[in-house]
C-alpha atoms as a PDB file:
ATOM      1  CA  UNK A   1       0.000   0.000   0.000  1.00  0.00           C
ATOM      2  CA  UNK A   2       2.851   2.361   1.053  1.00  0.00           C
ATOM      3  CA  UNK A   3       4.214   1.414  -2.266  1.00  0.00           C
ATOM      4  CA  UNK A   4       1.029   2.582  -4.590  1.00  0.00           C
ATOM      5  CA  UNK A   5       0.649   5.933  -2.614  1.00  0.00           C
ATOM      6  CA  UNK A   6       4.543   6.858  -2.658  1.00  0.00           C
ATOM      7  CA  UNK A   7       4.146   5.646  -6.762  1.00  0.00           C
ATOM      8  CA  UNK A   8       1.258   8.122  -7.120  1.00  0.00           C
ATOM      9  CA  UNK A   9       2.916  10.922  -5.422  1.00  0.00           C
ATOM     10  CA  UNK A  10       5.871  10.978  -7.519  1.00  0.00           C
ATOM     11  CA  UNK A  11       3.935  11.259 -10.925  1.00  0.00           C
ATOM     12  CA  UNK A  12       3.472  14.946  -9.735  1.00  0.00           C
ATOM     13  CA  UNK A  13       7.054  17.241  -9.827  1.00  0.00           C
ATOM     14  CA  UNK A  14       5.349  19.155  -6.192  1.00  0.00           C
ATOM     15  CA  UNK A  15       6.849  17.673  -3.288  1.00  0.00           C
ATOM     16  CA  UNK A  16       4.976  20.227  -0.667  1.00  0.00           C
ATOM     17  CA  UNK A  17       3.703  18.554   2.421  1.00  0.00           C
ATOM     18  CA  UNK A  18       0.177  19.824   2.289  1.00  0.00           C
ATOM     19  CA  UNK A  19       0.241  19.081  -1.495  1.00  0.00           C
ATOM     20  CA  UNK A  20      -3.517  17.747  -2.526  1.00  0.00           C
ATOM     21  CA  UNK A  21      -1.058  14.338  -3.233  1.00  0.00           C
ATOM     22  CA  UNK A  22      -0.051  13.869  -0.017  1.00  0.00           C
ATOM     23  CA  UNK A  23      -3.540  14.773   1.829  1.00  0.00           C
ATOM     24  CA  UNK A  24      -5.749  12.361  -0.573  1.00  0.00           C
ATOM     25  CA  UNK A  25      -4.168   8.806   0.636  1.00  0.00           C
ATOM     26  CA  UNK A  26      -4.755   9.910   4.261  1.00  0.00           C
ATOM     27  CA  UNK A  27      -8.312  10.939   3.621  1.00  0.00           C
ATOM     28  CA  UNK A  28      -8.713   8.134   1.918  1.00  0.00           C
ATOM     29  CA  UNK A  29      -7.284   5.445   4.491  1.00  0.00           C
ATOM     30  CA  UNK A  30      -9.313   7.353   7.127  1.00  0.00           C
ATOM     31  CA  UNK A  31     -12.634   6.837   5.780  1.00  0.00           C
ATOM     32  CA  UNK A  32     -11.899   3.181   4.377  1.00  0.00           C
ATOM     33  CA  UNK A  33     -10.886   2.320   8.173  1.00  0.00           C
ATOM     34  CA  UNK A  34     -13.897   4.462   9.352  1.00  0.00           C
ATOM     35  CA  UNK A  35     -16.193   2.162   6.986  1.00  0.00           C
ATOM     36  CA  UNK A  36     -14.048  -0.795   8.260  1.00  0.00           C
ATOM     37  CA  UNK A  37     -14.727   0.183  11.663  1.00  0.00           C
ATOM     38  CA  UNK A  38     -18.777   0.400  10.977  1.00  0.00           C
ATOM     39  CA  UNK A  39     -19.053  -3.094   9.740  1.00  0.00           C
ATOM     40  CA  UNK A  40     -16.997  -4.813  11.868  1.00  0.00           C
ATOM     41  CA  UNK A  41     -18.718  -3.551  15.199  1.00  0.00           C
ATOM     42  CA  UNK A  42     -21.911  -1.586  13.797  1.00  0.00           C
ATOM     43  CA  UNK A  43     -23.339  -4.492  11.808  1.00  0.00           C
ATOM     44  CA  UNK A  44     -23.423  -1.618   8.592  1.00  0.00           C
ATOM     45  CA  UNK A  45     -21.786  -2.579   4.946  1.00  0.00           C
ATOM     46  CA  UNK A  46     -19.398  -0.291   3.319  1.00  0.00           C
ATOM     47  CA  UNK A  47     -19.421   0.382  -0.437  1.00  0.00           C
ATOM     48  CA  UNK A  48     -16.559   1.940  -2.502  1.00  0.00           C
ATOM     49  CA  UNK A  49     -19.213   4.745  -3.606  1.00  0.00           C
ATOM     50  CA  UNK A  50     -19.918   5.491  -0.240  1.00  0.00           C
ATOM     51  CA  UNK A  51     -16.648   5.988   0.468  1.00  0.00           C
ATOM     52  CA  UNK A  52     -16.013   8.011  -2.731  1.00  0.00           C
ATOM     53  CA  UNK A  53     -18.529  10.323  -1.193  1.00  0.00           C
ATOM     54  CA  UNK A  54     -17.037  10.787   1.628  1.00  0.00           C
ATOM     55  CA  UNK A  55     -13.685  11.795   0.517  1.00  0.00           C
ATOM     56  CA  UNK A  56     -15.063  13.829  -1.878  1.00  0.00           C
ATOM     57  CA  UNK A  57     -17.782  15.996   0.654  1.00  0.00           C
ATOM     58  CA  UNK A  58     -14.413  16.104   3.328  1.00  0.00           C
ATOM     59  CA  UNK A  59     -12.316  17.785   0.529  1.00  0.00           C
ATOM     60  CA  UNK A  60     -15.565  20.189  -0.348  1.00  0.00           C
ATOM     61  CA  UNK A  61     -16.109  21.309   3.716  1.00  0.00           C
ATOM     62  CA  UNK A  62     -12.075  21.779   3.208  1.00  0.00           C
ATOM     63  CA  UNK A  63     -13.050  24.519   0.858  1.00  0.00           C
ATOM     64  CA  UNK A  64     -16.062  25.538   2.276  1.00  0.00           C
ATOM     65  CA  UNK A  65     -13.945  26.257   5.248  1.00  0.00           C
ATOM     66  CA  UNK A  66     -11.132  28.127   3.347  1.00  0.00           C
ATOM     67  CA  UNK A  67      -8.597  25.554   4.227  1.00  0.00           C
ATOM     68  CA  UNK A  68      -7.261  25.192   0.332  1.00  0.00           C
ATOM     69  CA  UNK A  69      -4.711  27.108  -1.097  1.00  0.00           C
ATOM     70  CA  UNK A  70      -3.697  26.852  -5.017  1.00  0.00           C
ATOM     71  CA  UNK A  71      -0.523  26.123  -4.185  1.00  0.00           C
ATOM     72  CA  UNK A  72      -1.569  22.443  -3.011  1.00  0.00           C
ATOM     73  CA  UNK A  73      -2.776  22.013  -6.332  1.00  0.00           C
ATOM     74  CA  UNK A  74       0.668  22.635  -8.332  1.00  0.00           C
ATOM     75  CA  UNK A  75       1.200  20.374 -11.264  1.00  0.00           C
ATOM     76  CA  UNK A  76      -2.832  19.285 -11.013  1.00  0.00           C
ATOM     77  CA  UNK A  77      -4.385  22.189 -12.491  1.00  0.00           C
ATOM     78  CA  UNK A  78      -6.962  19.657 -14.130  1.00  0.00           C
ATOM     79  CA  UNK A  79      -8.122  18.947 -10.961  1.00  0.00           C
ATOM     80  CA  UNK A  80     -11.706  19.621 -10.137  1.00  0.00           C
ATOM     81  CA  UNK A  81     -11.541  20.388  -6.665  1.00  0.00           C
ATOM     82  CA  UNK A  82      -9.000  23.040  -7.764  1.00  0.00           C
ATOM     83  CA  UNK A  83     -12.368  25.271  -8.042  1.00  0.00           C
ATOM     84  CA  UNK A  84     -13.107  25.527  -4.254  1.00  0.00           C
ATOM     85  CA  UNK A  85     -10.078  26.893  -4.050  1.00  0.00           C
ATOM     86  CA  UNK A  86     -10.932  31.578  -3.809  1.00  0.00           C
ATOM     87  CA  UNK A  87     -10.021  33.462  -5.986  1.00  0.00           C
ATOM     88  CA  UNK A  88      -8.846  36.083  -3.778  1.00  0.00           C
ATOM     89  CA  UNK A  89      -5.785  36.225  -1.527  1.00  0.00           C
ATOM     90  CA  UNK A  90      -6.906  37.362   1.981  1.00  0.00           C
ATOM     91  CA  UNK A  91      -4.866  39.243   4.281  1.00  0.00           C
ATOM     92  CA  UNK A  92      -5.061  39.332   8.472  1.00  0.00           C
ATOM     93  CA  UNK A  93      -4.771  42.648  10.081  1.00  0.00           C
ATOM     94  CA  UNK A  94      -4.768  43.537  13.505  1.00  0.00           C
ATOM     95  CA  UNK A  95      -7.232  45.197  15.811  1.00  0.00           C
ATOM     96  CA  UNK A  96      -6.878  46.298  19.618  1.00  0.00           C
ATOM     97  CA  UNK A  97      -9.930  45.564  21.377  1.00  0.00           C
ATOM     98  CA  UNK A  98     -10.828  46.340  25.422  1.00  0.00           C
ATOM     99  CA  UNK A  99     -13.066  45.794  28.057  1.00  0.00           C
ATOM    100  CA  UNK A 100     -15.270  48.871  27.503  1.00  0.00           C
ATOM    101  CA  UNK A 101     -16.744  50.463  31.113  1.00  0.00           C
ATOM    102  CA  UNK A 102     -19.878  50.965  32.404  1.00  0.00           C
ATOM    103  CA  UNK A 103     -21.043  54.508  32.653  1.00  0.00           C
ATOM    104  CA  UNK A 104     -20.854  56.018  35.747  1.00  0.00           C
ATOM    105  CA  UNK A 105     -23.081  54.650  38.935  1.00  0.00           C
ATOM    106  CA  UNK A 106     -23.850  51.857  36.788  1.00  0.00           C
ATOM    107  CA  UNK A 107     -22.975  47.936  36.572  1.00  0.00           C
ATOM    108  CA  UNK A 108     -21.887  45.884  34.114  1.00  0.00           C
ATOM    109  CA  UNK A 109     -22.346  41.668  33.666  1.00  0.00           C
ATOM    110  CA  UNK A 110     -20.081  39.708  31.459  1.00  0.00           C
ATOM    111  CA  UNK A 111     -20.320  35.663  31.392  1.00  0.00           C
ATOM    112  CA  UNK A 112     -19.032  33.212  29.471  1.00  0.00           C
ATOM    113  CA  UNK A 113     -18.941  29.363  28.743  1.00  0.00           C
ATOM    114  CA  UNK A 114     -16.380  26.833  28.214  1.00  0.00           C
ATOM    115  CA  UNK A 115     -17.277  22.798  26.598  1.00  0.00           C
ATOM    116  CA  UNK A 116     -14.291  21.066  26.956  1.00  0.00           C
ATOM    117  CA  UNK A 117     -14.584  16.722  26.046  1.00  0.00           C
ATOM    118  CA  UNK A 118     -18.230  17.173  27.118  1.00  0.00           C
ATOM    119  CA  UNK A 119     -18.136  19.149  30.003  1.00  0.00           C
ATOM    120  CA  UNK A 120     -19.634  22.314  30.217  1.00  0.00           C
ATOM    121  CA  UNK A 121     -18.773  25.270  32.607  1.00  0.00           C
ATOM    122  CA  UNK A 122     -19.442  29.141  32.805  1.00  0.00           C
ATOM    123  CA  UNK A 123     -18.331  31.753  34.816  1.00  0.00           C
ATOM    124  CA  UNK A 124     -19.070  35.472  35.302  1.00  0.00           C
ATOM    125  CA  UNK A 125     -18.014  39.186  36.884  1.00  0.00           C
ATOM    126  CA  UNK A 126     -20.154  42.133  37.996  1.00  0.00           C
ATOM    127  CA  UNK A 127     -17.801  44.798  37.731  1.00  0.00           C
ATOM    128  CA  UNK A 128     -18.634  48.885  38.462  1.00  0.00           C
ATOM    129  CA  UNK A 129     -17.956  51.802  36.037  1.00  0.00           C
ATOM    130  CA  UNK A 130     -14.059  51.696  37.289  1.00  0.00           C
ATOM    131  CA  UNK A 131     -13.946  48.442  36.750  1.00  0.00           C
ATOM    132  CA  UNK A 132     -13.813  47.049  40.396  1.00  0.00           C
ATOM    133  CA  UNK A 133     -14.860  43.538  40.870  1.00  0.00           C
ATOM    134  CA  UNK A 134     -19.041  42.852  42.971  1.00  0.00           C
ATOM    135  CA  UNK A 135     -18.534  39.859  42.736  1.00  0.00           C
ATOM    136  CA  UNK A 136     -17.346  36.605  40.366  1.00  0.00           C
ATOM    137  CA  UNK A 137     -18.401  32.915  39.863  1.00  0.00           C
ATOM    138  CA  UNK A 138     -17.685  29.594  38.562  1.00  0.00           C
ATOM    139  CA  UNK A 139     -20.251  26.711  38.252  1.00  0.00           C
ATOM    140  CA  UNK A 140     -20.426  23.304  36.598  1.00  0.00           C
ATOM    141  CA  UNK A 141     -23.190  22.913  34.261  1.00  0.00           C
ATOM    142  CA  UNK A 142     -22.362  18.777  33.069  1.00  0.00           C
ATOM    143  CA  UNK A 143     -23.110  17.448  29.736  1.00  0.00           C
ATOM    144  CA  UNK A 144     -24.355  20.379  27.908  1.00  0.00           C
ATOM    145  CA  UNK A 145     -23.821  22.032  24.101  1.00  0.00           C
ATOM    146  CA  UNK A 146     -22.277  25.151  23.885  1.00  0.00           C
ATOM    147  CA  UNK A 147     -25.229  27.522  23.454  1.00  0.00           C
ATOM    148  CA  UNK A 148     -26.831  26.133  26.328  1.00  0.00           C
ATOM    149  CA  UNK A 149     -23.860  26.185  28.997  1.00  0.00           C
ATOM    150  CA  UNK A 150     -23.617  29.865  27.520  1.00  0.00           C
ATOM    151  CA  UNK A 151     -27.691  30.845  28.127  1.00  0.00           C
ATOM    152  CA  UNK A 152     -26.920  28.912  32.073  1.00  0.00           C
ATOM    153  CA  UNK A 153     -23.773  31.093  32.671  1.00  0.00           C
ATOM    154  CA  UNK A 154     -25.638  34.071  32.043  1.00  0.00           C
ATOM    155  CA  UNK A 155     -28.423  32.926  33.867  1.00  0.00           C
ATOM    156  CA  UNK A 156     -26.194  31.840  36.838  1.00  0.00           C
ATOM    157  CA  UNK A 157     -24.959  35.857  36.566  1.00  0.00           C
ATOM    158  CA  UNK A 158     -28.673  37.147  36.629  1.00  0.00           C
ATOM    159  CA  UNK A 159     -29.700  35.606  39.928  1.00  0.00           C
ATOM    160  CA  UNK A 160     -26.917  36.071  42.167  1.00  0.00           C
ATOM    161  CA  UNK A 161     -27.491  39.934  40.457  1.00  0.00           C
ATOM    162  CA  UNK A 162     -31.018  39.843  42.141  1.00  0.00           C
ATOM    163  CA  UNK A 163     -29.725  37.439  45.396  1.00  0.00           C
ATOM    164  CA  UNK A 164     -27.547  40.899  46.525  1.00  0.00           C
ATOM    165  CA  UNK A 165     -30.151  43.493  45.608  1.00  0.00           C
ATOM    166  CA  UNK A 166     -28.297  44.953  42.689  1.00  0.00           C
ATOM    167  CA  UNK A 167     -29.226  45.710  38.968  1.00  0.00           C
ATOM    168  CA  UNK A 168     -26.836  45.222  36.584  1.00  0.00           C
ATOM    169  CA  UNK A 169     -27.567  48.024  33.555  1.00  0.00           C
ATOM    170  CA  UNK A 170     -26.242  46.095  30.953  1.00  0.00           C
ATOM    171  CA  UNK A 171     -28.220  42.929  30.850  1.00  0.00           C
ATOM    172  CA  UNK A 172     -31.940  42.771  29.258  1.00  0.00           C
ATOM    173  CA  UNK A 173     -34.391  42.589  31.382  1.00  0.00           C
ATOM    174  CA  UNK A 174     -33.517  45.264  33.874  1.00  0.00           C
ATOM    175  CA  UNK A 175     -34.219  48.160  31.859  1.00  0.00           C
ATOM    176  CA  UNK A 176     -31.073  47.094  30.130  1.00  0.00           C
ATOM    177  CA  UNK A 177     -29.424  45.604  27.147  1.00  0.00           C
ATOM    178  CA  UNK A 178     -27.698  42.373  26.431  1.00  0.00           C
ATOM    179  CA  UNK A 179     -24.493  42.753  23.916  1.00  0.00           C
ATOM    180  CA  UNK A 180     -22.390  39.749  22.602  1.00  0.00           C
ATOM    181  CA  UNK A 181     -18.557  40.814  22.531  1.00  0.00           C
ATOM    182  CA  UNK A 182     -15.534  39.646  21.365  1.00  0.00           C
ATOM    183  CA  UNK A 183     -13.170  37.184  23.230  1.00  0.00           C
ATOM    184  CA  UNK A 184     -10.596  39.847  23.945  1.00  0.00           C
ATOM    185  CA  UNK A 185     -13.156  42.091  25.706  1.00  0.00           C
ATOM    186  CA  UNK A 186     -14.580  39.619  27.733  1.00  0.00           C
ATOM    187  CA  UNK A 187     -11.119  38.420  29.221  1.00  0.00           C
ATOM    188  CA  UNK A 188     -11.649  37.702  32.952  1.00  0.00           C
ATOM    189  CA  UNK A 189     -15.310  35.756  32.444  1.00  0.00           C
ATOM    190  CA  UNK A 190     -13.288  33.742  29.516  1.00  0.00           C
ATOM    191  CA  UNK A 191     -11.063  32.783  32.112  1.00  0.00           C
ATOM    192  CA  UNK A 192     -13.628  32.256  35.224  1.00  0.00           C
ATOM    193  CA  UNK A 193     -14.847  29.663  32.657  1.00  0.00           C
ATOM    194  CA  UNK A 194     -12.634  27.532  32.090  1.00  0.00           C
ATOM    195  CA  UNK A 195     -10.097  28.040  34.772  1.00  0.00           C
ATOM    196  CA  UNK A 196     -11.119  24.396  36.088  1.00  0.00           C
ATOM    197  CA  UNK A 197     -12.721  24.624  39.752  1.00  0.00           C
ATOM    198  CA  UNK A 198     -15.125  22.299  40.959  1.00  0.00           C
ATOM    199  CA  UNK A 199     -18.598  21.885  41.611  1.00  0.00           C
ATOM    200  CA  UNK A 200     -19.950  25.938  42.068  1.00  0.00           C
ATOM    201  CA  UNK A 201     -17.925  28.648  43.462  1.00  0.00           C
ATOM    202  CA  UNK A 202     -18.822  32.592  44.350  1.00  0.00           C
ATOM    203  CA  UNK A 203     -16.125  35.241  44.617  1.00  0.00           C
ATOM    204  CA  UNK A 204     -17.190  38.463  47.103  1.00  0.00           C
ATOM    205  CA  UNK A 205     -14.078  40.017  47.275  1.00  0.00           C
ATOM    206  CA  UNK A 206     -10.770  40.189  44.446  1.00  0.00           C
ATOM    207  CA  UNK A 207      -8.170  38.565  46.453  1.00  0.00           C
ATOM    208  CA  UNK A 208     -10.395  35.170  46.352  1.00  0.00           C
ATOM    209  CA  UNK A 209     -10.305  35.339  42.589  1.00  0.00           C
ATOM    210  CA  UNK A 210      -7.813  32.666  40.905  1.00  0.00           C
ATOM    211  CA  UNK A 211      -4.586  34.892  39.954  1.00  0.00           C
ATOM    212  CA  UNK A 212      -5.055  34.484  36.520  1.00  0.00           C
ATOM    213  CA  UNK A 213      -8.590  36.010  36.569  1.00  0.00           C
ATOM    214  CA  UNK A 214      -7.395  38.927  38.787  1.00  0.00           C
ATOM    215  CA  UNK A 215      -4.493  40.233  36.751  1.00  0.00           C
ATOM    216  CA  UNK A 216      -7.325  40.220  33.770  1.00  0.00           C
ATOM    217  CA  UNK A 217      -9.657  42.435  35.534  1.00  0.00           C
ATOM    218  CA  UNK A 218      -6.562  44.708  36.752  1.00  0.00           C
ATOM    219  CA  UNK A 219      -5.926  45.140  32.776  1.00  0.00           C
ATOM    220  CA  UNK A 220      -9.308  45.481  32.209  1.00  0.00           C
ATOM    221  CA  UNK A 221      -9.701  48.406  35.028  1.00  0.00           C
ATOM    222  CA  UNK A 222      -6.291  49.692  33.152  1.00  0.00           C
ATOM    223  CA  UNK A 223      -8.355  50.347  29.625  1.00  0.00           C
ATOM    224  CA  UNK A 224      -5.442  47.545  28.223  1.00  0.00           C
ATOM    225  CA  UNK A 225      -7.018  46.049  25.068  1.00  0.00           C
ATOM    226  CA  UNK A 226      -6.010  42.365  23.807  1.00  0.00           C
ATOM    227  CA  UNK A 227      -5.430  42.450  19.837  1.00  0.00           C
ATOM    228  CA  UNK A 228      -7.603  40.678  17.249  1.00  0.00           C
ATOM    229  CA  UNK A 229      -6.802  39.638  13.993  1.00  0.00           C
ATOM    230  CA  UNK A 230      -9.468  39.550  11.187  1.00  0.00           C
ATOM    231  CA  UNK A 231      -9.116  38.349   7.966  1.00  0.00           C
ATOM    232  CA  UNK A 232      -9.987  40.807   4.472  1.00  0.00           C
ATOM    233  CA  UNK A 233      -9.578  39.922   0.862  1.00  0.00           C
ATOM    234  CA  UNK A 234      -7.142  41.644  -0.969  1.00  0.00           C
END
């Protein structure tokens, strides 16, 4: 077998690693020992077609997802997957983004979720308009999809809000609004998230915050933005 794909490979003059002759055979061998797999212990058949069809939709999410390049194509310019390749180059430019305040006398709510090998967790910060930490959680929210562990974090953040008395102003329905943000503005929650705790935990006061979670919300109370790149054709 080794023989046959190495064979195949040279009849092309590219030698590039990600070259569409190198990426095929392992496609390939993955879905033939995925099939494999299916009749030996799922009772199912496999058919050649059916495995044709599977290579060929993997390739096409490939391009779908912008993961193709013309320059894994070199020396096959007949080939017909050479059209999900874009036609236009794209370029990645940088953006500084920050936590953005509440105005003054008012509160603001950020939570976020984490779904890591099934598990889902969330965490969340009240923070005032100079950005000094109410209070913080972490909770455990078990087998769970990410928009769901996402709606429970924020829902976690809600009602310890209305446990202490206090009304966040930037969370819908409080005579509010709810925003979705980017990653690099929502540092500290990102963190709470995921930073791995167990079972359900509730910060009062900074210094019981994990360190890594702390020095976010001292950058945050600093105005320091994180940087984001996004992507733009050229």
């Amino acid at each position: 077998m080794a023989s046959v794909f190495i064979a195949w490979f040279l009849t092309s003059d590219a030698s590039a690693k990600n070259h569409i002759r190198v990426i095929l055979p392992i496609v390939v061998c993955w879905f033939i020992w995925l099939a494999r797999n299916r009749e030996r212990f799922q009772g199912g058949r496999w058919e050649v077609n059916g495995i044709i069809r599977d290579v060929d939709n993997f390739i096409e999410q490939l391009g779908k997802a912008n993961r193709l390049s013309r320059s894994q194509f070199r020396g096959d310019a007949d080939c017909e997957w050479l059209r999900l390749v874009r036609g236009h180059p794209r370029r990645r430019s940088p953006c500084a983004i920050a936590w953005t305040k509440p105005p003054c006398g008012k509160l603001k709510l950020n939570s976020d979720a984490s779904v890591i090998q099934g598990k889902a967790t969330g965490g969340g910060l009240l923070r005032d308009y100079q950005g000094k930490l109410i209070f913080a959680f972490y909770k455990e929210f078990g087998d769970q999809g990410v928009l769901e562990a996402e709606c429970m974090a924020l829902l976690v953040g809600l009602q310890l809000c209305h446990q202490r008395g206090v009304v966040p102003s930037l969370v819908e329905g409080f005579s509010a609004a709810i925003y979705n943000v980017f990653r690099e503005a929502n540092v500290p929650a990102d963190r709470l998230a995921a930073v791995g705790l167990m079972g359900s935990q509730v910060f009062d006061q900074g210094h019981q915050v994990p360190a890594i979670v702390r020095s976010a919300i001292l950058l945050d109370s600093w105005g320091v933005p994180g940087v984001r790149w996004f992507s733009e054709d050229v």
